[in-house]
Protein backbone atom coordinates (compact mmCIF):
# COMPACT_ATOMS: atom_id res chain seq x y z
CA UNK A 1 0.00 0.00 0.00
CA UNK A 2 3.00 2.19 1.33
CA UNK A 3 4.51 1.54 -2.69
CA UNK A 4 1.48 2.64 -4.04
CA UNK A 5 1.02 5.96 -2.34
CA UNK A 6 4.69 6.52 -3.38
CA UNK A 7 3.73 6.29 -6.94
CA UNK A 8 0.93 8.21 -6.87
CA UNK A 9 2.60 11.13 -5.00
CA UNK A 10 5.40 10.66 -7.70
CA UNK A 11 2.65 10.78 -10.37
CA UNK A 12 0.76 13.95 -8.85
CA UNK A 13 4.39 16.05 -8.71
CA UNK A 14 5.06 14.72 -12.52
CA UNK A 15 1.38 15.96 -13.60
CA UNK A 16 1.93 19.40 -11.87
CA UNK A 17 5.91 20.07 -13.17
CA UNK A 18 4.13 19.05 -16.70
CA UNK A 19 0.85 21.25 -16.36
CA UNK A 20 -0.41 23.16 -19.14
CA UNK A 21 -2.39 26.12 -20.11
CA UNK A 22 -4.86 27.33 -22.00
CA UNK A 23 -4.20 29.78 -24.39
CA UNK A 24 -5.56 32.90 -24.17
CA UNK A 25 -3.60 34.18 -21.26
CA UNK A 26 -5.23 37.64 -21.13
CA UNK A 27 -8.63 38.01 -23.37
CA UNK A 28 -9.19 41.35 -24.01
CA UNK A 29 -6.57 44.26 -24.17
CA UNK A 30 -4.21 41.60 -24.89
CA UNK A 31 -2.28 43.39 -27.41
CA UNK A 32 1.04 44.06 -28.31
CA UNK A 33 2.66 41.58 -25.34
CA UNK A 34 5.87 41.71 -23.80
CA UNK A 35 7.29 38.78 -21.27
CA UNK A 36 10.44 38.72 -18.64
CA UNK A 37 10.90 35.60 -16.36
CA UNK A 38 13.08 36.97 -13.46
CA UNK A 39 13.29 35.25 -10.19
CA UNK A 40 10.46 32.80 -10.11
CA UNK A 41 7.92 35.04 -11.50
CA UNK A 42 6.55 35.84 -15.46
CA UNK A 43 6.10 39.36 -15.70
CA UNK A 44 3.34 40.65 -18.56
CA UNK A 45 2.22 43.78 -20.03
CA UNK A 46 0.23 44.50 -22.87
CA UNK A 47 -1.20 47.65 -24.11
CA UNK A 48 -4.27 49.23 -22.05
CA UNK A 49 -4.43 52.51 -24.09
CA UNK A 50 -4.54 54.93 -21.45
CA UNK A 51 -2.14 53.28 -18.87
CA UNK A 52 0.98 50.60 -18.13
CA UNK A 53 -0.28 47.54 -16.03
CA UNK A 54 2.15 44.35 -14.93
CA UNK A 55 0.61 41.08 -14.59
CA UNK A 56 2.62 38.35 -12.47
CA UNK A 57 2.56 34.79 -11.94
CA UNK A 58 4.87 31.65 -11.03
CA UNK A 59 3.24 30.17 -14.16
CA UNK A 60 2.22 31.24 -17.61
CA UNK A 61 -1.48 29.99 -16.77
CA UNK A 62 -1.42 31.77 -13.51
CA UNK A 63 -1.63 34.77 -15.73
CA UNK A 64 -4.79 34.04 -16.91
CA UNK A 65 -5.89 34.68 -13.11
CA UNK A 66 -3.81 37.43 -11.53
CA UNK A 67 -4.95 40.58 -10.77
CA UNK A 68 -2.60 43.61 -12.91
CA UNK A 69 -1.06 46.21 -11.30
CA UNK A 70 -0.94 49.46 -12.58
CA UNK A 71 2.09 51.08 -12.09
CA UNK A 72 1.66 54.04 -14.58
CA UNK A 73 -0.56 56.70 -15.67
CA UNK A 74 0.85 60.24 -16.86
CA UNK A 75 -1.85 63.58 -17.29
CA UNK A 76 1.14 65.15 -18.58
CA UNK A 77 -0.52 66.29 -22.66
CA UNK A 78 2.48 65.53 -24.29
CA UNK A 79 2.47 62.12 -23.43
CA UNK A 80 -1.18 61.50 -21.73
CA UNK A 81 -2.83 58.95 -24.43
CA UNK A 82 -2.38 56.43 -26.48
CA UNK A 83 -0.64 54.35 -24.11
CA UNK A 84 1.11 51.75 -26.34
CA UNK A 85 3.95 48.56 -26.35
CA UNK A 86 5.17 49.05 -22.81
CA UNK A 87 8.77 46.49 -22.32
CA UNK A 88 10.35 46.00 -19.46
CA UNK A 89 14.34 45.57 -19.57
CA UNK A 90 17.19 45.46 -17.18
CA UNK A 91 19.46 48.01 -17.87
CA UNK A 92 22.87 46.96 -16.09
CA UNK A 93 24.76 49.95 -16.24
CA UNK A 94 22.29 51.76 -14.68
CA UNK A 95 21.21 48.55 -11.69
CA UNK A 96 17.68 48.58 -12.15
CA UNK A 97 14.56 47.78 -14.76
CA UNK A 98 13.09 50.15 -17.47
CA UNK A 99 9.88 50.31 -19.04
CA UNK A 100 9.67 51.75 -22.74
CA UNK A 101 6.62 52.59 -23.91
CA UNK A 102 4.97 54.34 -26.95
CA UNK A 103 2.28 57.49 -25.80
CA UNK A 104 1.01 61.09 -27.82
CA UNK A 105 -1.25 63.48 -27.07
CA UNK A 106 -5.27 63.19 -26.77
CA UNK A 107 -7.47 63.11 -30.04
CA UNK A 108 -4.30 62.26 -32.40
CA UNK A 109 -1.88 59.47 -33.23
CA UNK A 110 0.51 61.75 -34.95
CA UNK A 111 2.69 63.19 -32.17
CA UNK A 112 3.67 59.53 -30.98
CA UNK A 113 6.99 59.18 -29.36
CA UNK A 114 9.12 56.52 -27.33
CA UNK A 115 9.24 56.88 -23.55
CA UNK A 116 11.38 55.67 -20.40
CA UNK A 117 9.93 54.99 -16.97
CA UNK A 118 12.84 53.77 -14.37
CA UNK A 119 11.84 50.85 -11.83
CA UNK A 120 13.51 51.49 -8.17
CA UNK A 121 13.70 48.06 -7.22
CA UNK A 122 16.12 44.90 -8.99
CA UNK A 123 12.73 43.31 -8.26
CA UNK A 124 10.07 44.45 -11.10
CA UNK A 125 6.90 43.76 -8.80
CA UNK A 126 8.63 45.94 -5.81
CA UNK A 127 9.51 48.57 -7.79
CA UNK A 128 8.08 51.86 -7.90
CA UNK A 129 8.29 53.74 -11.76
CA UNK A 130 9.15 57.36 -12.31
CA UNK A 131 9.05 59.15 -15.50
CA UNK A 132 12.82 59.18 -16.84
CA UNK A 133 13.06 60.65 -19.98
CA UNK A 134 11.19 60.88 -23.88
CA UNK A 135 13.47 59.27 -25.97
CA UNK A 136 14.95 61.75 -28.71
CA UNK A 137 16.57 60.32 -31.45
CA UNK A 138 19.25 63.14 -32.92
CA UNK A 139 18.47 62.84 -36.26
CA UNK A 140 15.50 62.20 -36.73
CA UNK A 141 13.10 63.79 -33.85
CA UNK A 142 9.90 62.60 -35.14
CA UNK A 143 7.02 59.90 -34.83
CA UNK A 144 8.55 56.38 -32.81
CA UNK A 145 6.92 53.62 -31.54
CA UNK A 146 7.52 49.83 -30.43
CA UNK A 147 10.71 50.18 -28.88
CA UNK A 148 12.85 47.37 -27.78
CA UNK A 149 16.19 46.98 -26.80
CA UNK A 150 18.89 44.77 -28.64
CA UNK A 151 21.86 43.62 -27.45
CA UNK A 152 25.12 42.59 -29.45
CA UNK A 153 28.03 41.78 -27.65
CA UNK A 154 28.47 44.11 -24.47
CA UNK A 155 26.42 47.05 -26.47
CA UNK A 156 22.70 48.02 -26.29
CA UNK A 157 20.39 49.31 -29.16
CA UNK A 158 17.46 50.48 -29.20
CA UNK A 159 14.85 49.55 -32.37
CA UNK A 160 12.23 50.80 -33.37
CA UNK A 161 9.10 51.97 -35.48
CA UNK A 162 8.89 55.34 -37.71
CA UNK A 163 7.56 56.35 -41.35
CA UNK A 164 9.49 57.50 -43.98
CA UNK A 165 7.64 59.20 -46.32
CA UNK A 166 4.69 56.39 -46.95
CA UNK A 167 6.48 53.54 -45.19
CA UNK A 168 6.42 52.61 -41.82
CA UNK A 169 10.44 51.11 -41.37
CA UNK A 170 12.68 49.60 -38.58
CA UNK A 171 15.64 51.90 -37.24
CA UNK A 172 18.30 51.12 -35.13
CA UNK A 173 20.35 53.61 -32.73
CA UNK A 174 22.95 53.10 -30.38
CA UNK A 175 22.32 53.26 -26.61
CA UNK A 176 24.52 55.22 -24.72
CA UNK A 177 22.79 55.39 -21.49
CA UNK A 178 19.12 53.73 -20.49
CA UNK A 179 17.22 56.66 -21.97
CA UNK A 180 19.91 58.43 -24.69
CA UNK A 181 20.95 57.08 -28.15
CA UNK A 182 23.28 58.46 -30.99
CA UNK A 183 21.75 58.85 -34.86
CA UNK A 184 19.04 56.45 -36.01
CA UNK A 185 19.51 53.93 -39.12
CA UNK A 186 16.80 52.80 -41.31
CA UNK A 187 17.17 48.80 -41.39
CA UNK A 188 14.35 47.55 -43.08
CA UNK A 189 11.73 49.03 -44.98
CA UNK A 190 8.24 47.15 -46.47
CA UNK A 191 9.17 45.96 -50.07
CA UNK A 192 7.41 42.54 -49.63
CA UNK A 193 3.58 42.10 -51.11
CA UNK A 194 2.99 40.39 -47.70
CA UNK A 195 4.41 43.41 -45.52
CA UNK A 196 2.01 45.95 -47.62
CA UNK A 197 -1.52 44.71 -46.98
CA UNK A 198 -3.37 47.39 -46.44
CA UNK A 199 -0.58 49.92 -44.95
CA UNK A 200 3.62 49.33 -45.99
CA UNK A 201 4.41 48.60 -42.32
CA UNK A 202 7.23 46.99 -40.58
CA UNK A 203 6.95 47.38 -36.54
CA UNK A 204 7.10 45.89 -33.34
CA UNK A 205 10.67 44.50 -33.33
CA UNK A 206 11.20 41.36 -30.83
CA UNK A 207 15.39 40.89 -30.70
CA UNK A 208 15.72 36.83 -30.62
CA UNK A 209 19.23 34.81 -30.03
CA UNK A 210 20.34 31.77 -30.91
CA UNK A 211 23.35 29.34 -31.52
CA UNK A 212 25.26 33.18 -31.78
CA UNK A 213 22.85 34.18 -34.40
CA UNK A 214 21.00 37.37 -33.86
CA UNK A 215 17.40 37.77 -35.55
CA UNK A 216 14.87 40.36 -35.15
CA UNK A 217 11.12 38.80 -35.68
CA UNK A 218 8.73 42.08 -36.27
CA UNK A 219 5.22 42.91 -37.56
CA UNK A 220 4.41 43.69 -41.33
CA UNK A 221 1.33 45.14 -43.26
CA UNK A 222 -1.57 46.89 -41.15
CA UNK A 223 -2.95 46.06 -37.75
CA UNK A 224 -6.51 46.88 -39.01
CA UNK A 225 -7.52 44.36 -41.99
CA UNK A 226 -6.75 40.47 -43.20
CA UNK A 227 -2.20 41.02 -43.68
CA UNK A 228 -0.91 41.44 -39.95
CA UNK A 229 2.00 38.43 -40.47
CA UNK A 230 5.66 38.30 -38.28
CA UNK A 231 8.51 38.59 -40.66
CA UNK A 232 12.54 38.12 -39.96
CA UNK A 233 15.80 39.90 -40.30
CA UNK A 234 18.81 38.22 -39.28
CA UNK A 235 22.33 40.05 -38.62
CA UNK A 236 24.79 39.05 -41.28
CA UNK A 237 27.20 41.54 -40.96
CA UNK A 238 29.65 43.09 -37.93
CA UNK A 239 28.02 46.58 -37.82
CA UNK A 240 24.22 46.23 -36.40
CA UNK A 241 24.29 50.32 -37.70
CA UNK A 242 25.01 49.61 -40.99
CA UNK A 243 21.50 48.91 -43.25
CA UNK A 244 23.56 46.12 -45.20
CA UNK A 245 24.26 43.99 -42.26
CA UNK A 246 20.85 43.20 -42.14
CA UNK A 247 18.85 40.29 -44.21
CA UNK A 248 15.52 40.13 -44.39
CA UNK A 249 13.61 36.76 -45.18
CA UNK A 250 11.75 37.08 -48.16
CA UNK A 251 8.63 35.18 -46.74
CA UNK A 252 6.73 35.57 -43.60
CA UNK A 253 7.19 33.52 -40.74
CA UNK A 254 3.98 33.18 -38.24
CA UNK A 255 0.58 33.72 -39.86
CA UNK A 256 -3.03 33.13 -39.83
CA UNK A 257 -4.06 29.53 -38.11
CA UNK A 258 -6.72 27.71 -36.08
CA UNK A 259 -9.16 30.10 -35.45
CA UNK A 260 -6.43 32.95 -34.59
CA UNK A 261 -5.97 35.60 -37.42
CA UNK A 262 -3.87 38.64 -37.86
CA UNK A 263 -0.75 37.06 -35.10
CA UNK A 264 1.52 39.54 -34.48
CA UNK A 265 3.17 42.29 -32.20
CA UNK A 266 5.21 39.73 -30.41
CA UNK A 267 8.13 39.45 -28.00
CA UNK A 268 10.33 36.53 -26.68
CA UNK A 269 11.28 35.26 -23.03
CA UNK A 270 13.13 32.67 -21.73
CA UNK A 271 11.62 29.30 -19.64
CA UNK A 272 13.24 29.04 -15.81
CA UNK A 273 15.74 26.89 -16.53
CA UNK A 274 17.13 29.10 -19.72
CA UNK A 275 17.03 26.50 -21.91
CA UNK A 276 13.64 27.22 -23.73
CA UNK A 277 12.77 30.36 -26.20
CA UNK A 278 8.77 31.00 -25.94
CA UNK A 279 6.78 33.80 -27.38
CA UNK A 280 4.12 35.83 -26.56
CA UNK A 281 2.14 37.45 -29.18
CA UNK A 282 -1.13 38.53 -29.86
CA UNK A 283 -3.98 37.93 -32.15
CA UNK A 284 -7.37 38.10 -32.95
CA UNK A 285 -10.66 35.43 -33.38
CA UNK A 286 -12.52 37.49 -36.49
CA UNK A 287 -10.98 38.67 -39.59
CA UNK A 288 -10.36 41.25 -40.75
CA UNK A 289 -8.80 42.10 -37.39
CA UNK A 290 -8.75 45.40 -35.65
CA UNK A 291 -6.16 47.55 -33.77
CA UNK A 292 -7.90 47.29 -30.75
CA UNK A 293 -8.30 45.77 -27.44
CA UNK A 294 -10.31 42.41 -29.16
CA UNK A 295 -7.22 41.07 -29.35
CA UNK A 296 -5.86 38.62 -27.06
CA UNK A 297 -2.69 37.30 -26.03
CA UNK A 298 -0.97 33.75 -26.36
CA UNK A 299 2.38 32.19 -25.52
CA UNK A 300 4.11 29.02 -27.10
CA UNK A 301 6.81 27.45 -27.48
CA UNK A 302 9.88 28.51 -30.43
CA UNK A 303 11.45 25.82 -32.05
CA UNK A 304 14.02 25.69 -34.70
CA UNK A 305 15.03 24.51 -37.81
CA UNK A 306 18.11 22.33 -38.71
CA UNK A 307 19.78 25.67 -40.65
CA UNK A 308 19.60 27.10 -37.34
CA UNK A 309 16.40 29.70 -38.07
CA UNK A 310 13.52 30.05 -35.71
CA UNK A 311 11.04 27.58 -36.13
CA UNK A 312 7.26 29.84 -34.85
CA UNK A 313 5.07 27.15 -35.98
CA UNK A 314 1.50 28.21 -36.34
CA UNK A 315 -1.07 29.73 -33.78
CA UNK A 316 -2.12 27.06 -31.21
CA UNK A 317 -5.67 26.24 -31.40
CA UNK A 318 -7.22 27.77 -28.22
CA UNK A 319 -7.99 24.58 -27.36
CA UNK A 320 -4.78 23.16 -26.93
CA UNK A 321 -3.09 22.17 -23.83
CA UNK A 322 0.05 24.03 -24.14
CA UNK A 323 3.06 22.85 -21.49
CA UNK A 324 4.36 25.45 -19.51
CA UNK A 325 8.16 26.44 -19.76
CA UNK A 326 10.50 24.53 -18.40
């Protein structure tokens, strides 16, 4: 009898280390995700529209549950609305977490610009955010959104979002502190059918790393309509500043699938024991999609190919039992 009980309690602690989830993880204002695991916790944000909110759990599906926290809301005009793409990264030089987020002014998109809050704490739930700085890129003050942060070798960049003339591109600019950069460089600019569905956009730029390969998975083609698709630019070259170090993939790679249309806007984290790659992304049940808060967010797994490329997969059917990280 003793035996038995053994096996069962073995079979109970196997059956919660493998538990799954249900994707969604957030249902509504589930867009434009970002993900950090950091000391036993997953840390999520999406955009809210008119403020930043963190999510934590000790498991993906525990998100599903947890009350957010709002740790940011600004009634300063030049940056009161349009709350968008908040990320949270640890800036090491500095010893402590930023958010960067996208906000404008009320009534308007057009005066967009990229934003710094500073966290006081090494832990992101304990700390509290202040307003650091707007983000002003030397040479080319203008419209920016989606900001992330890159990092090759011991340097940081920071990538982004911003039109040139009818084209929504990807630019890159050197950090040189948490909240300053030097001149921005256009990297990529819609050329593809697939990234020109309704708007010529290329945005929300997720930095991935693998087997010393560094790829940047972003959004193409309008939010709003039936083209929202992830696409992929890989680093072939020495100077991440220099437009020809960049390739882009000629095909997109994450699109419409079981029951989940328009995927995009994603970011990557790692599993607890750092030896996973997982995304978060979001997407929407009806298409044509909408840039709104309809859309939800998922997380699965990244795989990879035998060339060494990311492997996305397709959407997970919501009714999939997806494992949690390990």
């Amino acid at each position: 009898m003793f035996k038995l009980f053994l096996i069962f309690i073995l079979f109970a602690v196997k059956s919660l280390l493998t538990a799954g989830f249900q994707n969604p993880i957030k249902s509504t204002d589930g867009s434009d995700p970002f993900m950090v695991y950091h000391e036993g916790y997953y840390y999520l944000t999406t955009t809210t529209w008119n403020n930043i909110q963190i999510t934590r759990a000790t498991t993906v599906g525990g998100l599903k549950t947890a009350t957010p926290k709002v740790v940011w809301t600004d009634s300063t005009s030049s940056r009161c609305c349009n709350v968008w793409a908040p990320e949270i990264h640890w800036q090491p030089n500095e010893g402590t977490w930023y958010i960067y987020y996208s906000a404008g002014t009320s009534g308007t998109f057009d005066n967009q610009r990229i934003h710094a809050l500073r966290g006081s704490s090494n832990i992101i739930w304990d700390s509290s955010w202040s307003y650091a700085s707007r983000i002003t890129i030397p040479n080319r003050d203008v419209w920016s959104i989606d900001a992330t942060v890159l990092i090759v070798g011991s340097t940081r960049y920071l990538v982004y979002s911003s039109w040139d003339g009818s084209n929504q591109c990807l630019w890159i600019a050197q950090m040189t502190s948490a909240t300053t950069v030097g001149n921005a460089v256009k990297i990529a600019t819609p050329t593809y059918s697939w990234e020109k569905v309704g708007a010529n956009v290329n945005e929300g730029p997720a930095a991935l790393y693998y087997g010393g390969r560094t790829f940047i998975v972003y959004s193409a083609s309008n939010c709003a309509g039936t083209g929202y698709t992830l696409g992929r630019l890989e680093l072939t070259g020495s100077n991440p500043l220099s437009a020809s170090s960049w390739t882009k993939y000629s095909s997109p790679i994450f699109t419409s699938a079981n029951g989940n249309y328009e995927p995009g806007h994603n970011g990557f984290f790692t599993s607890p024991s750092g030896n996973e790659i997982h995304m978060v992304y979001h997407a929407s049940s009806t298409s044509p999609g909408t840039c709104d808060g309809k859309r939800y967010t998922m997380v699965q797994q990244v795989g990879w190919h035998t060339d060494g490329t990311p492997n996305l997969g397709s959407p997970r059917a919501l009714s999939d039992n997806v494992p949690e990280p390990k």
